[in-house]
Protein backbone atom coordinates (compact mmCIF):
# COMPACT_ATOMS: atom_id res chain seq x y z
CA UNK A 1 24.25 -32.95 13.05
CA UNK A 2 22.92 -36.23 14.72
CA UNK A 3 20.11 -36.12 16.37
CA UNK A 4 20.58 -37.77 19.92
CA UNK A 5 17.85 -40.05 21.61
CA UNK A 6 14.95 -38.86 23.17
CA UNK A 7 14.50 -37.63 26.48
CA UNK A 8 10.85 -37.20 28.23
CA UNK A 9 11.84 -34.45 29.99
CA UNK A 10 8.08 -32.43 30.34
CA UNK A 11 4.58 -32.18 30.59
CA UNK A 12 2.42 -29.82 29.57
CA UNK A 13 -1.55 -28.61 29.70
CA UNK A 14 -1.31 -27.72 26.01
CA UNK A 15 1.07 -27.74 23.56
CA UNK A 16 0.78 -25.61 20.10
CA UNK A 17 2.37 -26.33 17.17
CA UNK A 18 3.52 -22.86 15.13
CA UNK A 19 4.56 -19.46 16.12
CA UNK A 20 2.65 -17.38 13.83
CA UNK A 21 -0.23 -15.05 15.29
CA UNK A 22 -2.29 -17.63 15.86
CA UNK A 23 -0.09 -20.14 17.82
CA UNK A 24 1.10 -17.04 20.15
CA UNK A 25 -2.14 -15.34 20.01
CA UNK A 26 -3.26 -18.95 21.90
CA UNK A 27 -0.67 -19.33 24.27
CA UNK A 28 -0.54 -15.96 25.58
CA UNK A 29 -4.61 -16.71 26.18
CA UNK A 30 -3.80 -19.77 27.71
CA UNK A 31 -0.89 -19.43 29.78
CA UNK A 32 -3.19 -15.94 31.42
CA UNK A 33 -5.34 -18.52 32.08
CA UNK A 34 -3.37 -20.58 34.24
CA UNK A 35 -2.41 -23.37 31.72
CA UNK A 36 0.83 -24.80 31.46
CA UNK A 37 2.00 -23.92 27.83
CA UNK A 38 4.64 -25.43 25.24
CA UNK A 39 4.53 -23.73 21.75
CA UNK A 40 7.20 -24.68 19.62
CA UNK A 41 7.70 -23.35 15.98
CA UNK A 42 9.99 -25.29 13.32
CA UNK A 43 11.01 -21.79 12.07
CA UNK A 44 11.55 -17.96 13.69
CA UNK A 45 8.16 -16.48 15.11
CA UNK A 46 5.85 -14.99 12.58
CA UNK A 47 8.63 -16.81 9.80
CA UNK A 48 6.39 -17.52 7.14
CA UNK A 49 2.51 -15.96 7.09
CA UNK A 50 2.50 -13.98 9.72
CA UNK A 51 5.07 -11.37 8.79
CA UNK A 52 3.95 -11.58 5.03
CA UNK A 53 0.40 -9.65 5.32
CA UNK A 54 -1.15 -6.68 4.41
CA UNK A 55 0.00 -5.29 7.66
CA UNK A 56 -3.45 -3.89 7.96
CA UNK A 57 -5.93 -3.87 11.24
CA UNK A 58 -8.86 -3.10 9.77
CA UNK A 59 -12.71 -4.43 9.63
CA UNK A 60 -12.16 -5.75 5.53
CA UNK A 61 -14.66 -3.42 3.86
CA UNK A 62 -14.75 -5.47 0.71
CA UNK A 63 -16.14 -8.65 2.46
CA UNK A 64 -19.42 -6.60 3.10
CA UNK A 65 -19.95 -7.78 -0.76
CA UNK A 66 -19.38 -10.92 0.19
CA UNK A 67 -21.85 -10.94 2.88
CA UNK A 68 -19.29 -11.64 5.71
CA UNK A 69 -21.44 -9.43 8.17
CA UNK A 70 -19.98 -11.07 11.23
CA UNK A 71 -16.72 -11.46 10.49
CA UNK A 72 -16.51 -7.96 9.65
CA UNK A 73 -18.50 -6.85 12.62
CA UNK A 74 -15.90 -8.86 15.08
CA UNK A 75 -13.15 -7.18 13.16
CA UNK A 76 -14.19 -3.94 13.49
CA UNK A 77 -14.58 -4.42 17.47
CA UNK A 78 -11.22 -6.15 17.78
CA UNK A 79 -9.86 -3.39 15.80
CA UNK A 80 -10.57 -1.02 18.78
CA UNK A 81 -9.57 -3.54 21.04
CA UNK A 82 -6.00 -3.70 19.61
CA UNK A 83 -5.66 0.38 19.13
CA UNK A 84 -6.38 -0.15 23.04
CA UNK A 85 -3.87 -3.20 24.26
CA UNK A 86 -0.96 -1.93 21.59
CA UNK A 87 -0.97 1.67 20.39
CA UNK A 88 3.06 1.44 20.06
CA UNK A 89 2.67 -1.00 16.72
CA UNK A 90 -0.96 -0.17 15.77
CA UNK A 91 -1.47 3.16 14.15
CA UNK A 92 -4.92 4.94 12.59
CA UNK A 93 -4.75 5.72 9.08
CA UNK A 94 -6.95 7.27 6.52
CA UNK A 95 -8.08 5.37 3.04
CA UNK A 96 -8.58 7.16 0.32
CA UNK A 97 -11.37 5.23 -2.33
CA UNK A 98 -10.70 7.13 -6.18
CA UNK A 99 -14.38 6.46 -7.93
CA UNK A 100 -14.21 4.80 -10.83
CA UNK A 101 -18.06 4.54 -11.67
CA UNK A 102 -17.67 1.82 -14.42
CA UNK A 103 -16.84 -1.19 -11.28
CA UNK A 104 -18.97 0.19 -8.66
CA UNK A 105 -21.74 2.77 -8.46
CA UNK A 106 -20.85 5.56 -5.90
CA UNK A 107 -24.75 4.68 -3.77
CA UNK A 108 -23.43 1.14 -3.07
CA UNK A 109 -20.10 2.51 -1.94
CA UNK A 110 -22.03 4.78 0.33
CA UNK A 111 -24.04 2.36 1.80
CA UNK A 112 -21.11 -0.11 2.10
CA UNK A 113 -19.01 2.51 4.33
CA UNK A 114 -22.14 3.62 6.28
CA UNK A 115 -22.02 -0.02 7.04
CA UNK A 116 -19.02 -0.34 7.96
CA UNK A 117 -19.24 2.97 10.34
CA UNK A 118 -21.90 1.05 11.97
CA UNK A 119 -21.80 -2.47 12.26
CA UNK A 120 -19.83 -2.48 15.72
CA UNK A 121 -19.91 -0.19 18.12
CA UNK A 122 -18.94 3.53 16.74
CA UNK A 123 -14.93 4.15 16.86
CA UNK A 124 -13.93 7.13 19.63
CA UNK A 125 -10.60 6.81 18.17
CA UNK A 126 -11.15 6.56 14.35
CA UNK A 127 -13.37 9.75 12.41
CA UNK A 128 -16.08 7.73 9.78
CA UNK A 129 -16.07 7.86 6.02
CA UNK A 130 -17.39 10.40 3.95
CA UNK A 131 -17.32 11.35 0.20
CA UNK A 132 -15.26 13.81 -0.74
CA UNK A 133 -14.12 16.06 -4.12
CA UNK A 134 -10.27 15.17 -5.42
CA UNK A 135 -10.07 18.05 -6.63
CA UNK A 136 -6.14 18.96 -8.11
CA UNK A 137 -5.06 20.81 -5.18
CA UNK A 138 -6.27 18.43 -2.17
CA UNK A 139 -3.03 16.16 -0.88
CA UNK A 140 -5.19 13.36 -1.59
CA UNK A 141 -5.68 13.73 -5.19
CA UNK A 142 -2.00 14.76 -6.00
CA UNK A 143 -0.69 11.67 -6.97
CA UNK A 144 -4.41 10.76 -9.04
CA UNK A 145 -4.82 10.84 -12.71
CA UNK A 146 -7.27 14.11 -13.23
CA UNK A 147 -9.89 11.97 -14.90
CA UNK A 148 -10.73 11.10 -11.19
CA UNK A 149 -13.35 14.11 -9.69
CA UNK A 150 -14.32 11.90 -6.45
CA UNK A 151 -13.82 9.37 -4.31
CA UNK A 152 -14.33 8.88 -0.31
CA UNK A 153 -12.48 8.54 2.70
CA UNK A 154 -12.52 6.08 5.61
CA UNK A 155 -10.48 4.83 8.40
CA UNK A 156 -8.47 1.47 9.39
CA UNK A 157 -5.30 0.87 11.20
CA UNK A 158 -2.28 -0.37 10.37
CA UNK A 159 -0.04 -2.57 12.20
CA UNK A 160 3.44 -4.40 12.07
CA UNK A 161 2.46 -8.23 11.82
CA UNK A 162 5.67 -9.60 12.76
CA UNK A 163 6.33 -7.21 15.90
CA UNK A 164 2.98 -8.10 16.74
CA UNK A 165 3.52 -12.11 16.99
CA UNK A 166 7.09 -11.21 18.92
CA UNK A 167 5.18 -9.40 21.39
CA UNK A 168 2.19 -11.70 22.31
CA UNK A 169 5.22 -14.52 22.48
CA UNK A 170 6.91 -11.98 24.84
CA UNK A 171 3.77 -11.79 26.98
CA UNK A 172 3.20 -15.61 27.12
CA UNK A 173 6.51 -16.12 28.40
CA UNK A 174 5.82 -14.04 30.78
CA UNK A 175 2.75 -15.91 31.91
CA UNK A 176 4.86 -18.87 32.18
CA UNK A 177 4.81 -20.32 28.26
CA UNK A 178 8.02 -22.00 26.78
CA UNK A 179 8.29 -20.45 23.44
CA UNK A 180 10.34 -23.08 21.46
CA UNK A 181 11.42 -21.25 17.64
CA UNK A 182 13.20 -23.43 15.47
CA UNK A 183 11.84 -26.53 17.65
CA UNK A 184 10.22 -29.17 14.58
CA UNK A 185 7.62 -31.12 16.04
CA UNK A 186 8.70 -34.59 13.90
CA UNK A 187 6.37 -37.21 15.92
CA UNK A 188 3.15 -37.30 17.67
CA UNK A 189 1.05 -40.48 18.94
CA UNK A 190 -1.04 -41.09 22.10
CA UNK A 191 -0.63 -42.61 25.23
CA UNK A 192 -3.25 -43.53 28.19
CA UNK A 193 -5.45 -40.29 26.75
CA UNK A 194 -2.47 -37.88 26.32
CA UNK A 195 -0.34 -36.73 23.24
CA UNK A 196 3.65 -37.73 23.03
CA UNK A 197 5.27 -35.11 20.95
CA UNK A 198 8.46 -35.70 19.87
CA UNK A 199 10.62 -32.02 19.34
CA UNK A 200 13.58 -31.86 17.24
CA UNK A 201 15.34 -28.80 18.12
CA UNK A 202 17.81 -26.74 15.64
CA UNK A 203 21.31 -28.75 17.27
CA UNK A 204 19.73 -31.91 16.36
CA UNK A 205 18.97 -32.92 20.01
CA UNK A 206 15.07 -34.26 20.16
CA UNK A 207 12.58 -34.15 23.56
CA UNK A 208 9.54 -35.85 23.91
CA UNK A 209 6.84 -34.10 25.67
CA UNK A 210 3.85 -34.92 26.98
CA UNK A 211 0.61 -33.22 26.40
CA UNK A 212 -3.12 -33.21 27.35
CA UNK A 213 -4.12 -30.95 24.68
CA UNK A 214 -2.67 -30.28 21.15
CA UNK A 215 -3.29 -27.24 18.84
CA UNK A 216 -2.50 -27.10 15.41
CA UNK A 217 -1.93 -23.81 14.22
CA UNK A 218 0.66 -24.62 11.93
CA UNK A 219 -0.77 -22.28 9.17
CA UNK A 220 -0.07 -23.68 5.47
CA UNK A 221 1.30 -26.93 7.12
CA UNK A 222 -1.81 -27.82 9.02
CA UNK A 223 -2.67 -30.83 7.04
CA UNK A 224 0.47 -32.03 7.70
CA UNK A 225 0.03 -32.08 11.27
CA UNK A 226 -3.38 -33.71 10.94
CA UNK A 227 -1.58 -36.53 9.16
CA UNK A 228 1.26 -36.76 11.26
CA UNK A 229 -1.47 -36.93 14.28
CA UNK A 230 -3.12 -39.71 12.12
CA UNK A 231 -0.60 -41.71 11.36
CA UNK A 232 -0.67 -44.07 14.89
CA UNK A 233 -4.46 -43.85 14.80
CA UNK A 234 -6.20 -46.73 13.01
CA UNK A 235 -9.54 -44.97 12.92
CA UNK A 236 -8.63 -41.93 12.04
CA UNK A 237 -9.55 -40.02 8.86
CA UNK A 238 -7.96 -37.17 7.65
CA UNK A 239 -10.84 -34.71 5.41
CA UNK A 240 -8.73 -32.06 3.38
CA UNK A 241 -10.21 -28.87 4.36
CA UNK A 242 -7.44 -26.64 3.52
CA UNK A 243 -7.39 -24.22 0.33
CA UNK A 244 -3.85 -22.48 0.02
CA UNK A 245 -3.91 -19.04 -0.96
CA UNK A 246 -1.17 -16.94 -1.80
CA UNK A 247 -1.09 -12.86 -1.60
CA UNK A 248 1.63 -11.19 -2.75
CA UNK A 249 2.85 -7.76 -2.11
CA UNK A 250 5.59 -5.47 -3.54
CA UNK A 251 7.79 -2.31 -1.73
CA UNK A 252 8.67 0.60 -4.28
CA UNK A 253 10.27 4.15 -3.24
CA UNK A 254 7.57 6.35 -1.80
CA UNK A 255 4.33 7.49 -4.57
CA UNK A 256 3.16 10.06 -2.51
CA UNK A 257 3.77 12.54 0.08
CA UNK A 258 1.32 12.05 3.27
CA UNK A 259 0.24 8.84 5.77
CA UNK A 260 -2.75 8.53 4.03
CA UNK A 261 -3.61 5.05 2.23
CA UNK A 262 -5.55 4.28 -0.90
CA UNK A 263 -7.52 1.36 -2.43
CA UNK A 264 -8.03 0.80 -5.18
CA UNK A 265 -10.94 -0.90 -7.32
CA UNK A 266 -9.90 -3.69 -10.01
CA UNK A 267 -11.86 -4.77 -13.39
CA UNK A 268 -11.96 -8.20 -11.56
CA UNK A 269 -13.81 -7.18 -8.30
CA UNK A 270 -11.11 -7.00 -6.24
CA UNK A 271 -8.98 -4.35 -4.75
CA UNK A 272 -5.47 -3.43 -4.27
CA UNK A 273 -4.19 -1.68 -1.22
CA UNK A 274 -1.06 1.17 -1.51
CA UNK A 275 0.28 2.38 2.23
CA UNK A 276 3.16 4.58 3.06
CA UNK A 277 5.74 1.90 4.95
CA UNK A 278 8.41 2.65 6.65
CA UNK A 279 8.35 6.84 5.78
CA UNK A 280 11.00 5.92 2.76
CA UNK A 281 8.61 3.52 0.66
CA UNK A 282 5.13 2.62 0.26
CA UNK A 283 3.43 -1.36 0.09
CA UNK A 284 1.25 -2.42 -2.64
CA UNK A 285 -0.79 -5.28 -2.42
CA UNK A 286 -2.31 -7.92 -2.81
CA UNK A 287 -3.12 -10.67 -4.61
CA UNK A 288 -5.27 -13.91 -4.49
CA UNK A 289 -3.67 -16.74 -5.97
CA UNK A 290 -4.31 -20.80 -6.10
CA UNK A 291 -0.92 -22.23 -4.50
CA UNK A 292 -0.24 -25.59 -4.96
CA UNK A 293 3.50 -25.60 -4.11
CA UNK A 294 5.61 -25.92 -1.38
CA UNK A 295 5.21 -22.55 1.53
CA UNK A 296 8.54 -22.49 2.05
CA UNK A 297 9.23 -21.65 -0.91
CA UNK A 298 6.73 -19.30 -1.76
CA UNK A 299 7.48 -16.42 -4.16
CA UNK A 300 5.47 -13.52 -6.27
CA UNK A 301 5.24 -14.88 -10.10
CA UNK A 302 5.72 -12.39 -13.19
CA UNK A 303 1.89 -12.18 -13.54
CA UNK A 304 1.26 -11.29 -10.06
CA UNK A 305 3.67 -8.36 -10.39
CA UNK A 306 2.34 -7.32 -13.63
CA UNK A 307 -1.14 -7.05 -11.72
CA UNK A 308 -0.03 -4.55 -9.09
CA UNK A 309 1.71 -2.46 -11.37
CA UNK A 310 -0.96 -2.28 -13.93
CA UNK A 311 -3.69 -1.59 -11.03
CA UNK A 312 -1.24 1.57 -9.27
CA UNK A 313 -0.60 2.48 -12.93
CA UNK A 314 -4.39 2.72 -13.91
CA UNK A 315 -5.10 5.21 -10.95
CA UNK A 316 -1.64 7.54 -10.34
CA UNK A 317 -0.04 9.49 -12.80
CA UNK A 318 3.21 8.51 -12.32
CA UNK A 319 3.72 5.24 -13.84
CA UNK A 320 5.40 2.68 -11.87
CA UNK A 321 7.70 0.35 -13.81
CA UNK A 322 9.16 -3.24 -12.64
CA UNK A 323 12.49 -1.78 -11.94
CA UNK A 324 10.99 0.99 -9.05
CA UNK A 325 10.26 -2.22 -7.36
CA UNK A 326 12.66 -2.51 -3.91
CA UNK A 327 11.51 -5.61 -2.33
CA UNK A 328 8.79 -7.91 -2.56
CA UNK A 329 7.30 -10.87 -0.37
CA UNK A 330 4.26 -13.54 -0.42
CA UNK A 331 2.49 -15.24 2.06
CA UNK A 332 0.27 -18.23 1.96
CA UNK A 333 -3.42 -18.18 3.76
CA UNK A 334 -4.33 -21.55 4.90
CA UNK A 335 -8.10 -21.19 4.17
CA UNK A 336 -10.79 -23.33 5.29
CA UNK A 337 -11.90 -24.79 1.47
CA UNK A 338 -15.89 -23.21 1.78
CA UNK A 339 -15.64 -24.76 -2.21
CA UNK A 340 -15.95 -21.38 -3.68
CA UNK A 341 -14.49 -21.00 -7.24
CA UNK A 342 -12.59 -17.71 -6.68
CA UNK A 343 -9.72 -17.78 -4.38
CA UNK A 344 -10.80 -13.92 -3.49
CA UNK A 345 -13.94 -15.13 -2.63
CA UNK A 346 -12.67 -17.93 -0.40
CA UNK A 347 -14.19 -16.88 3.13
CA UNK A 348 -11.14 -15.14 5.59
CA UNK A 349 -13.32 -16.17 8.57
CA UNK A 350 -11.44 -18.93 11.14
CA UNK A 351 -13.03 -22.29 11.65
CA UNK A 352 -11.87 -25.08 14.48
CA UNK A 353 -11.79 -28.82 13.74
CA UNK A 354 -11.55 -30.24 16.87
CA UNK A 355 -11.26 -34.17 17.46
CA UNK A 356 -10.60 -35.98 20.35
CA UNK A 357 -11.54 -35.78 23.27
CA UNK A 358 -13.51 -38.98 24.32
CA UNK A 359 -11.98 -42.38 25.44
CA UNK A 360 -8.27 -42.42 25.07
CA UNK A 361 -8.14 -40.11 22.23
CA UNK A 362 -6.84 -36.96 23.25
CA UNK A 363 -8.14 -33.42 21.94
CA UNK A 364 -6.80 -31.86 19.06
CA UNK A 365 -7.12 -28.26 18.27
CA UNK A 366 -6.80 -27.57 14.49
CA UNK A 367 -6.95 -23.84 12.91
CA UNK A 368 -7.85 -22.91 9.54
CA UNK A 369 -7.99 -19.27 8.10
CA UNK A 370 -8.30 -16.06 10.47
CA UNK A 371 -6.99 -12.70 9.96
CA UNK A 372 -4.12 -10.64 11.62
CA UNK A 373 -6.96 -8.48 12.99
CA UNK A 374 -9.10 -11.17 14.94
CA UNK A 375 -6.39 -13.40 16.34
CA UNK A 376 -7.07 -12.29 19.90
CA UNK A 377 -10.81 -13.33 19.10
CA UNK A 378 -9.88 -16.28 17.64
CA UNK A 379 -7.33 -17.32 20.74
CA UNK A 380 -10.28 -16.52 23.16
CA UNK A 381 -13.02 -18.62 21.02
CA UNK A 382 -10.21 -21.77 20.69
CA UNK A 383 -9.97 -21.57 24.81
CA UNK A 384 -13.77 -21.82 25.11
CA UNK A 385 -13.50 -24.96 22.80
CA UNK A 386 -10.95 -26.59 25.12
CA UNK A 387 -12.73 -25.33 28.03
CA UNK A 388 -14.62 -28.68 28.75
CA UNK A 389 -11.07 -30.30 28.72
CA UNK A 390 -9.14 -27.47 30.80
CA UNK A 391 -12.05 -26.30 32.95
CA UNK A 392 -10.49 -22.58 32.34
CA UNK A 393 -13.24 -20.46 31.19
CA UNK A 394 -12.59 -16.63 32.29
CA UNK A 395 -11.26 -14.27 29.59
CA UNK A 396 -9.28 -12.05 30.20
CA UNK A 397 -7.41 -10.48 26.95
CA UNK A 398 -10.28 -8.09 26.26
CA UNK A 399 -8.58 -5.06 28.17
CA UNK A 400 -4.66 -6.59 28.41
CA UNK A 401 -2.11 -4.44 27.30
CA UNK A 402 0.55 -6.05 25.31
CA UNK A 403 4.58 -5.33 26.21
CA UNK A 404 5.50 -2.08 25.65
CA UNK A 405 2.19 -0.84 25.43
CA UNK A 406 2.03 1.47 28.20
CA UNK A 407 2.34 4.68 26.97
CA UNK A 408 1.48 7.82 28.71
CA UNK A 409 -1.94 8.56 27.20
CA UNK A 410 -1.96 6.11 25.00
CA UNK A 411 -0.52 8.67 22.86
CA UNK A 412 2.62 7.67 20.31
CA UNK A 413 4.04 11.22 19.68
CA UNK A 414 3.45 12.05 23.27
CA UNK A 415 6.12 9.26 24.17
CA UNK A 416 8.45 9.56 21.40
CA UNK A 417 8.80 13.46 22.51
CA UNK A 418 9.26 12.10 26.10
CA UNK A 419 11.82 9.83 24.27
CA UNK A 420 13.62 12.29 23.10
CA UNK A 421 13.92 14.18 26.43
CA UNK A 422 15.26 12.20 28.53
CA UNK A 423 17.61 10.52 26.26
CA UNK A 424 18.64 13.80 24.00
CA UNK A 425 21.48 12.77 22.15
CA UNK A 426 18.89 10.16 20.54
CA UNK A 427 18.48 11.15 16.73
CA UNK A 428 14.71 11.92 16.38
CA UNK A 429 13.98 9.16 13.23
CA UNK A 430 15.82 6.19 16.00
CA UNK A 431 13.70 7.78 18.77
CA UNK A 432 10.40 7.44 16.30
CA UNK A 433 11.55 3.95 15.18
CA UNK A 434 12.33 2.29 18.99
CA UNK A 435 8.85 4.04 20.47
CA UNK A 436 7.10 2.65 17.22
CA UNK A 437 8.64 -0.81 17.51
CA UNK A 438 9.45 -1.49 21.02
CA UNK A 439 7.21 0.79 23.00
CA UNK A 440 8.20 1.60 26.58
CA UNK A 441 10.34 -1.68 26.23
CA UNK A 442 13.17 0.84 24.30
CA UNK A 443 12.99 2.08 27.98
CA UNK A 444 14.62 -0.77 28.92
CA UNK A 445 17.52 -0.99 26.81
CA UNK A 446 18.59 2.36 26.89
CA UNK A 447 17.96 2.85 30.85
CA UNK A 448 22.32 3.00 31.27
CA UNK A 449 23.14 4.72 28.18
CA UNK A 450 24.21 8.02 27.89
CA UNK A 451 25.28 9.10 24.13
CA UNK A 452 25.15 7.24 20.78
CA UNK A 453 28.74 5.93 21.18
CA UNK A 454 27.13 4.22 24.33
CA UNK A 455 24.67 1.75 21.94
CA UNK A 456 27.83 0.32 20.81
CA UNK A 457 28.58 -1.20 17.43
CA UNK A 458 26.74 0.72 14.62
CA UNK A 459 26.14 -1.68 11.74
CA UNK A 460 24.02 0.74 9.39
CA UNK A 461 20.74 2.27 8.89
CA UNK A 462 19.98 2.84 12.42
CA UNK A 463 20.77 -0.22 14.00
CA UNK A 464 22.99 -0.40 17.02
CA UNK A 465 24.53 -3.27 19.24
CA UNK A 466 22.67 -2.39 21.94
CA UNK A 467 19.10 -3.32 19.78
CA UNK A 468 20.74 -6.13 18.71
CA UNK A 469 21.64 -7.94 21.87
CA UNK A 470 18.02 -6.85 23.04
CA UNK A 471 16.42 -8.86 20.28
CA UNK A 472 18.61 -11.79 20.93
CA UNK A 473 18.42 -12.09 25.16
CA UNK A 474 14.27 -11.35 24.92
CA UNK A 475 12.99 -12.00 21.35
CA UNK A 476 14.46 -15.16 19.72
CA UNK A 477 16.09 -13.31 17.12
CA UNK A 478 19.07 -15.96 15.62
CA UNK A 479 20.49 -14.61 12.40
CA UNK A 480 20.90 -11.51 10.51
CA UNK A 481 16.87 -12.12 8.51
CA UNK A 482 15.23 -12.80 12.01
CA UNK A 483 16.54 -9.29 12.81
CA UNK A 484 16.42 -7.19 9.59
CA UNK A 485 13.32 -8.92 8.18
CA UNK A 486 11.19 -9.40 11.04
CA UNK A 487 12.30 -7.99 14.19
CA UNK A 488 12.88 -4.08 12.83
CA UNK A 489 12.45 -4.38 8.81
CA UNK A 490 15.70 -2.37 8.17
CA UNK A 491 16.36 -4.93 5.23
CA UNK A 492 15.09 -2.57 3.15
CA UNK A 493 18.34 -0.61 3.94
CA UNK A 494 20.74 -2.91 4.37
CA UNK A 495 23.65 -3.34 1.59
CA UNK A 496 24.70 -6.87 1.06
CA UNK A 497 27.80 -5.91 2.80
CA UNK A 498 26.67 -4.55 5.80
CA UNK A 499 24.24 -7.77 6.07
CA UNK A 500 27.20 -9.75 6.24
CA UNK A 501 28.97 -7.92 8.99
CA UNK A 502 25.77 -8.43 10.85
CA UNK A 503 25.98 -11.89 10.37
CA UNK A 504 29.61 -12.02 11.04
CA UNK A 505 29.29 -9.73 14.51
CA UNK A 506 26.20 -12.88 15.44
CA UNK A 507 28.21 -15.85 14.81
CA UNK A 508 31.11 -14.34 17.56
CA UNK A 509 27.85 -13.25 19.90
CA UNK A 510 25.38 -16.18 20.03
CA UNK A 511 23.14 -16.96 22.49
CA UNK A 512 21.91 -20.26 23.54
């Protein structure tokens, strides 16, 4: 389509480029603060990183070897923060550590967990670690091989990463943001100590806006943004800081009865994560690769898969062969480049490169690294670097709930029991799935229905019209993979032909 001329039709406090957990993270911050917000995102919401994690909230027990002391301490904290503001998406869970004494004596793994008990303030919500006997008959060793006597037991959360992103997006609109998916930002230069940002939306039509502030938390593309930024100034330099990083993950029917997790210990130092997902499957992952390719196109290689398998199949006695596997995905970490040698040793921890700022240069936000678990942290600590520029300096996500987050006593199977009362012709696994994905938002689109025949259109697996026109009127959701992939993961259901009625039922329903 052609792309007509450009119009300047706005002008913002701060405008963010990408719509991953960082970018929405932001402007839900800022627009609480009072700001006047743009973030626009070439792609869906959480379309590339930020729906391809570990889907873990948790502290990162093995970067206690690497020294990482405050990173993991502000992890732990925000990991209480977020069981507070969103106990609809963010669950506890239990990790289960087999020994294997030839990698890691068992006194340093006891020391690392005391550690990790105790480096923020002690969880009310989560029980500590302790060792424990896998004995045969204990749920926990079941699945083990019986060469494995002990191991030990801690707790983390997990989370879904995508839902999360949708619903800090959700909340910034709220506050007043313009959430912009598939908006490209193609042009930026500045003007009298302000950015011009030139939009290109998905119909081709372009809009220049006008900011005072830009952030760059395009993830893998952030050097790209830098150099677009650079481009119309003359004294500019552009310092690659970025080190890609791919992790890789891969879905198999479920190993082992239980919501219990384990991790596992590798010849190579690192560790390998297996999590029930989804009550049908369970997640393993992940990996840390070099990637020197393209993000959008990023994909789990032959040896990556071999790695995953071989590390499940060294631990469980059922072997687990290339053609159990159901799904897979990879994400790419845009890593601040601390010049380590091993990717896996590349630090997680965020770091701002702000420039700007004085003369007629404008600032200019730019994020590398971070973690699903400290992107409210991170959002706060990028507001207090703008705060000489905005003059906003009070906090306030600490104790926010996010949408849907409202539940009475902050208790999951309270509500989806409550669910299931008042709407009673609800099947119990839909009632479990809308509580655990939208919260008291499923309140909302069920308030006038009365029976399953009421939720219209059933397309498979669980998903009704009535969801579906919910995730297109309130959460951006476009095409059939915005919905199965990141809005409610039913993908992992879904028969090619029952995708394509989806897609069909979409193109006759659009909304724009």
């Amino acid at each position: 389509m052609n792309t007509t001329a450009a119009q300047c039709i706005d002008s913002v406090d701060i405008l963010i480029i990408g719509g991953g957990i960082n970018g929405t993270g932001i402007a839900r911050d800022a627009a609480g603060r009072g700001l006047k917000v743009l973030l626009c995102e070439k792609q869906d919401l959480a379309g590339a990183t930020s729906s391809a994690s570990s889907k873990l909230i948790h502290g990162g027990l093995r970067y206690l070897e690497q020294y990482e002391f405050r990173l993991v301490r502000e992890a732990l904290a925000e990991r209480e923060v977020l069981l507070a503001n969103a106990p609809h998406i963010v669950h506890p869970m239990r990790f289960v550590l087999p020994h294997n004494k030839n990698l890691r004596p068992a006194w340093m793994i006891r020391l690392g967990l005391f550690l990790y008990d105790h480096l923020a303030k002690r969880s009310k919500n989560l029980p500590g670690s302790q060792q424990i006997p896998l004995a045969n008959t204990s749920a926990y060793a079941l699945p083990l091989k019986e060469t494995i006597k002990k191991g030990f037991v801690y707790s983390d959360c997990n989370v879904d990463d995508s839902r999360l992103v949708i619903l800090n997006a959700m909340d910034a609109q709220a506050r007043g943001a313009q959430i912009l998916p598939r908006c490209e930002c193609i042009g930026l230069k500045t003007q009298n100590n302000t950015w011009l940002v030139t939009l290109r939306h998905q119909d081709g039509t372009t809009r220049i806006v006008q900011a005072k502030i830009l952030v760059n938390a395009a993830g893998p593309w952030v050097d790209n943004i830098q150099n677009l930024a650079a481009q119309h100034d003359s004294k500019a330099t552009v310092r690659r800081k970025l080190r890609l990083v791919k992790g890789s993950h891969l879905v198999t029917p479920k190993l082992y009865a239980g919501t219990h997790a384990y991790i596992l210990q590798n010849a190579d130092k690192r560790i390998v994560f297996i999590t029930p997902y989804h009550n049908d499957f369970s997640m393993i992952g992940t990996t840390d690769v070099d990637f020197h390719g393209d993000p959008a196109k990023v994909a789990i290689s032959a040896e990556e898969t071999d790695y995953l398998l071989q590390s499940v199949n060294a631990y469980f006695k059922q072997a687990i062969r290339h053609e159990d596997i159901v799904s897979t995905w990879s994400g790419v970490r845009p890593l601040y480049d601390d010049a380590h040698g091993n990717a896996s040793t590349t630090t997680r921890d965020y770091v701002f490169d702000v420039s700007g700022g004085t003369g007629s240069s404008p600032p200019l936000l730019s994020i590398f690294g971070g973690k699903i678990t400290t992107y409210r942290k991170l959002a706060e600590h990028a507001l207090e670097k703008l705060a000489p520029f905005t003059g906003k300096l009070q906090s306030w996500t600490h104790t926010a709930p996010l949408p849907g987050a409202d539940l009475p006593n902050a208790d999951i199977n309270l509500f989806i029991s409550q669910l299931q009362k008042t709407f009673p012709w609800l099947p119990k696994n839909t009632a479990s799935r809308y509580a655990c994905a939208y919260g008291t938002l499923a309140l909302r689109f069920l308030a006038d229905k009365n029976s399953i025949e009421s939720l219209g259109q059933h397309f498979g697996h669980d998903l009704y019209e009535t969801e579906v026109k919910w995730l297109q009127a309130h959460e951006w959701a476009d095409c059939a993979e915005d919905i199965l992939w990141r809005r409610t993961r039913l993908g992992l259901y879904f028969s090619p032909e029952q995708t394509l009625v989806l897609q069909k039922w979409l193109k006759k329903h659009t909304i724009r």
